[in-house]
N, C-alpha and C. Protein backbone atom coordinates (compact mmCIF):
# COMPACT_ATOMS: atom_id res chain seq x y z
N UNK A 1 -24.40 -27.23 -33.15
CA UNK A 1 -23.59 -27.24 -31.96
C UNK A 1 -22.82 -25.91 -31.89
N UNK A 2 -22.63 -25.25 -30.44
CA UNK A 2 -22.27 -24.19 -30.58
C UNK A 2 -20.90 -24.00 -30.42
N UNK A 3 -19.82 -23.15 -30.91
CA UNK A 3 -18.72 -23.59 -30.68
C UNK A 3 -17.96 -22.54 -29.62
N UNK A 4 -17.30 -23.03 -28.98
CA UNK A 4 -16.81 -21.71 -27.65
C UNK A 4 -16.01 -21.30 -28.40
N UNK A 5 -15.45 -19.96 -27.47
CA UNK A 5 -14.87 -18.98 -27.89
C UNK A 5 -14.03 -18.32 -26.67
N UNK A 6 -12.62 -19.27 -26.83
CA UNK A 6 -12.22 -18.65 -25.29
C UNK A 6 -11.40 -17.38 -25.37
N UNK A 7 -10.83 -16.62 -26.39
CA UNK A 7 -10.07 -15.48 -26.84
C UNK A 7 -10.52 -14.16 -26.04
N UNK A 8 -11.57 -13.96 -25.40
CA UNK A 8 -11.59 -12.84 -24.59
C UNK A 8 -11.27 -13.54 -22.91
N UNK A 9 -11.16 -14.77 -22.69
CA UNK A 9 -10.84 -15.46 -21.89
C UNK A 9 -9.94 -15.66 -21.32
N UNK A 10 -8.63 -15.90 -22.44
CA UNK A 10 -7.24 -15.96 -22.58
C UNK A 10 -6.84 -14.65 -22.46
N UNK A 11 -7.37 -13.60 -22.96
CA UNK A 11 -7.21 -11.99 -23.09
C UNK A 11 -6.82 -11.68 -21.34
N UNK A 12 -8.16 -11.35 -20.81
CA UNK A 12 -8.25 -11.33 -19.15
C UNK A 12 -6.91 -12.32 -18.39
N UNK A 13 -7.42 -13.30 -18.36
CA UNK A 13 -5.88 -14.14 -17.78
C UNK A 13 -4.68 -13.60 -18.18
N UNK A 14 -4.23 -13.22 -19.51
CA UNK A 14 -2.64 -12.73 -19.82
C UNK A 14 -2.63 -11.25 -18.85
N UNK A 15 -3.86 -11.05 -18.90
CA UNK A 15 -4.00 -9.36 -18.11
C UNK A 15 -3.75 -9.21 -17.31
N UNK A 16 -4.48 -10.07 -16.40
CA UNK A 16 -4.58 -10.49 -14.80
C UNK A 16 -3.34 -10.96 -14.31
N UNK A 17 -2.31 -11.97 -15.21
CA UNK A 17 -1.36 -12.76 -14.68
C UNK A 17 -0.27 -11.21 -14.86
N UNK A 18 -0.56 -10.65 -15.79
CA UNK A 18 0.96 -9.51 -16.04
C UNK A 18 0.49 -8.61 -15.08
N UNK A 19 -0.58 -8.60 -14.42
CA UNK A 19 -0.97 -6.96 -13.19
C UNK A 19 -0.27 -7.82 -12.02
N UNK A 20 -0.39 -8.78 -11.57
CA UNK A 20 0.26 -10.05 -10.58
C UNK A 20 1.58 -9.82 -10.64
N UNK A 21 2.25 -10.34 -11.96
CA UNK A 21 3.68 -10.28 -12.09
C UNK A 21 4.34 -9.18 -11.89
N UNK A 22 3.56 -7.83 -12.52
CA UNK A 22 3.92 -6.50 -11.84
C UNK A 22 4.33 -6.03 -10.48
N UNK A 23 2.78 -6.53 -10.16
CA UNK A 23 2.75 -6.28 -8.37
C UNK A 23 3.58 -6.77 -7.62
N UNK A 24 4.19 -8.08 -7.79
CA UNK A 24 4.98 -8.98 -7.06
C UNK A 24 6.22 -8.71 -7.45
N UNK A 25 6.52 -8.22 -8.67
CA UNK A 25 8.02 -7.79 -8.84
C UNK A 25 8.04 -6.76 -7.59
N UNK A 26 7.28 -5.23 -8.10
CA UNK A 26 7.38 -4.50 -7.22
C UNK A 26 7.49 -4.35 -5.65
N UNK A 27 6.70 -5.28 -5.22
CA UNK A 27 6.82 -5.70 -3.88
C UNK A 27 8.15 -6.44 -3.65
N UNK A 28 8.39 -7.87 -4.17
CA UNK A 28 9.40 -8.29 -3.94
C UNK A 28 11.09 -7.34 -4.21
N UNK A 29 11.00 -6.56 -4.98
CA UNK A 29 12.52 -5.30 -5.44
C UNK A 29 12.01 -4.12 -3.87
N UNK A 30 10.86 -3.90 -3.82
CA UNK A 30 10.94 -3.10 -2.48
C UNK A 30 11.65 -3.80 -1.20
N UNK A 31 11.26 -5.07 -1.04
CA UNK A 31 11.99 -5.52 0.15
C UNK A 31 13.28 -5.70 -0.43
N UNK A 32 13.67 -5.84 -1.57
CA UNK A 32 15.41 -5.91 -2.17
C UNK A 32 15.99 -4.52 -1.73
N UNK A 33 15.43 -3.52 -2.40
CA UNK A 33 15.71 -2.35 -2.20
C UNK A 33 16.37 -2.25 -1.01
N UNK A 34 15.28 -1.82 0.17
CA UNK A 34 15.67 -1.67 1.68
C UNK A 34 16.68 -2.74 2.11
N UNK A 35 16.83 -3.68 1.97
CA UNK A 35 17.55 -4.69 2.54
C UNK A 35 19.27 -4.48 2.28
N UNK A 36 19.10 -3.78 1.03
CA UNK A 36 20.51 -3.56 0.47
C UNK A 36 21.54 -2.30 0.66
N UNK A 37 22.42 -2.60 0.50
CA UNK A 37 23.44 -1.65 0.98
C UNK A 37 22.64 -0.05 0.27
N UNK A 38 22.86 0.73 0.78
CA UNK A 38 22.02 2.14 -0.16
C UNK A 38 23.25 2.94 -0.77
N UNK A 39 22.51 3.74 -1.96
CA UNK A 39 23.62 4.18 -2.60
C UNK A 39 23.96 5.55 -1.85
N UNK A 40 24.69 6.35 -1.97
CA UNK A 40 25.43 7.59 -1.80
C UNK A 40 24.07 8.42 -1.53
N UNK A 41 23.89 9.17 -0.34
CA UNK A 41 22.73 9.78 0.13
C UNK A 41 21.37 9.44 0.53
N UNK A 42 21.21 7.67 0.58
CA UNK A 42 20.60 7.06 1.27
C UNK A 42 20.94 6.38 2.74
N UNK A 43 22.17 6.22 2.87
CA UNK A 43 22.43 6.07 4.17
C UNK A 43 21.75 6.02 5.14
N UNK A 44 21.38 6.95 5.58
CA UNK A 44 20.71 7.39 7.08
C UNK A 44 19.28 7.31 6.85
N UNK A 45 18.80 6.71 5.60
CA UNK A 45 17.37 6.29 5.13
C UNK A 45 16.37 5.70 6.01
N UNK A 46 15.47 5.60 6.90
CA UNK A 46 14.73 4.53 7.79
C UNK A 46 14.24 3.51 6.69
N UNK A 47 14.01 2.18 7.15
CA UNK A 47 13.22 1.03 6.11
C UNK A 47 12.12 0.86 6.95
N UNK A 48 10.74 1.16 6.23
CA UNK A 48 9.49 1.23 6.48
C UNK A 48 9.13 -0.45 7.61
N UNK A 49 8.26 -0.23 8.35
CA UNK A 49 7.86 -1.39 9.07
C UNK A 49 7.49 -2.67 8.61
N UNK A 50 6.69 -1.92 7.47
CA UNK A 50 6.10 -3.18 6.60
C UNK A 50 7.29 -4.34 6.13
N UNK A 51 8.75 -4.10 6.08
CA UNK A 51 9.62 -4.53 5.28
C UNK A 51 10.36 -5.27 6.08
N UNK A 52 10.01 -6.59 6.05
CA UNK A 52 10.97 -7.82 6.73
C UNK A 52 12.38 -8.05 6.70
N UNK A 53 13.24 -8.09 8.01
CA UNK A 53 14.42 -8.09 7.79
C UNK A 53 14.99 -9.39 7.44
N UNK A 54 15.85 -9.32 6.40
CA UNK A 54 16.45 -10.21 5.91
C UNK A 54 18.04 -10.44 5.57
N UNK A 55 18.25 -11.42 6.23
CA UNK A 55 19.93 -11.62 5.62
C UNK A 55 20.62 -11.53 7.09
N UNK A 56 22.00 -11.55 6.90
CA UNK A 56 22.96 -11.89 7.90
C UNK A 56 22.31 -10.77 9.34
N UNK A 57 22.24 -9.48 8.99
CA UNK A 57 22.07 -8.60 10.00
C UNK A 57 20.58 -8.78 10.77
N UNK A 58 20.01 -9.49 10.02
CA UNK A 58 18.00 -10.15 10.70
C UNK A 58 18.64 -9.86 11.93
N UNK A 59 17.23 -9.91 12.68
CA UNK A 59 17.37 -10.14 14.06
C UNK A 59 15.90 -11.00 14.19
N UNK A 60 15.77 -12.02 15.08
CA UNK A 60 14.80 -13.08 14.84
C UNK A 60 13.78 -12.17 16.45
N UNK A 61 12.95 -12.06 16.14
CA UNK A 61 11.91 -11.21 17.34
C UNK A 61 11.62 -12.37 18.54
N UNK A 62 11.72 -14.06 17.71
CA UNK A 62 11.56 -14.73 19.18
C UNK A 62 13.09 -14.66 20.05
N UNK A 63 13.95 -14.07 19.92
CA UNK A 63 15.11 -14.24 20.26
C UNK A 63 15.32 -12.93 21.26
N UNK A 64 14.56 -11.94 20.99
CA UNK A 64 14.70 -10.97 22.19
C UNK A 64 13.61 -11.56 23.82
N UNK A 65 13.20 -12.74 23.45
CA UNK A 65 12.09 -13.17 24.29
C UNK A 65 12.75 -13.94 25.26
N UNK A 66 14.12 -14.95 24.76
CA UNK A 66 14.55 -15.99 24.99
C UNK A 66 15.78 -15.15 26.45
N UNK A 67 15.97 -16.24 27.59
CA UNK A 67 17.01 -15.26 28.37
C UNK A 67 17.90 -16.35 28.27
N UNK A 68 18.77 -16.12 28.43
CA UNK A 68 20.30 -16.44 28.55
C UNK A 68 20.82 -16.86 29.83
């Protein structure tokens, strides 16, 4: 009977899950980044399109639709 051998198996998955956890930190601290107050000479910084507004200052896009 042959016996498996999942150790290059487990290898790939720890790999795969830490390139994930990477990526998603990074992504998720980029939208932290922009969202947050900026330090001394970021100020007048633009925040890229890609980057969802979040927090008290949002502005909700169905809400410029809506009339009053």
């Amino acid at each position: 009977m042959a016996t498996l051998d999942y150790s290059m198996t487990l290898k790939y998955a720890l790999l795969w899950i830490g390139i994930g956890g990477f990526l998603a930190g990074a992504f998720i601290g980029s939208i932290a980044w922009y969202n947050s107050r900026k330090p001394a000479g970021w100020e007048d910084a633009e925040t890229p399109d890609w980057v969802p507004k979040i927090g008290p200052d949002a502005t909700d896009p169905a809400d410029s639709n809506r009339q009053s």
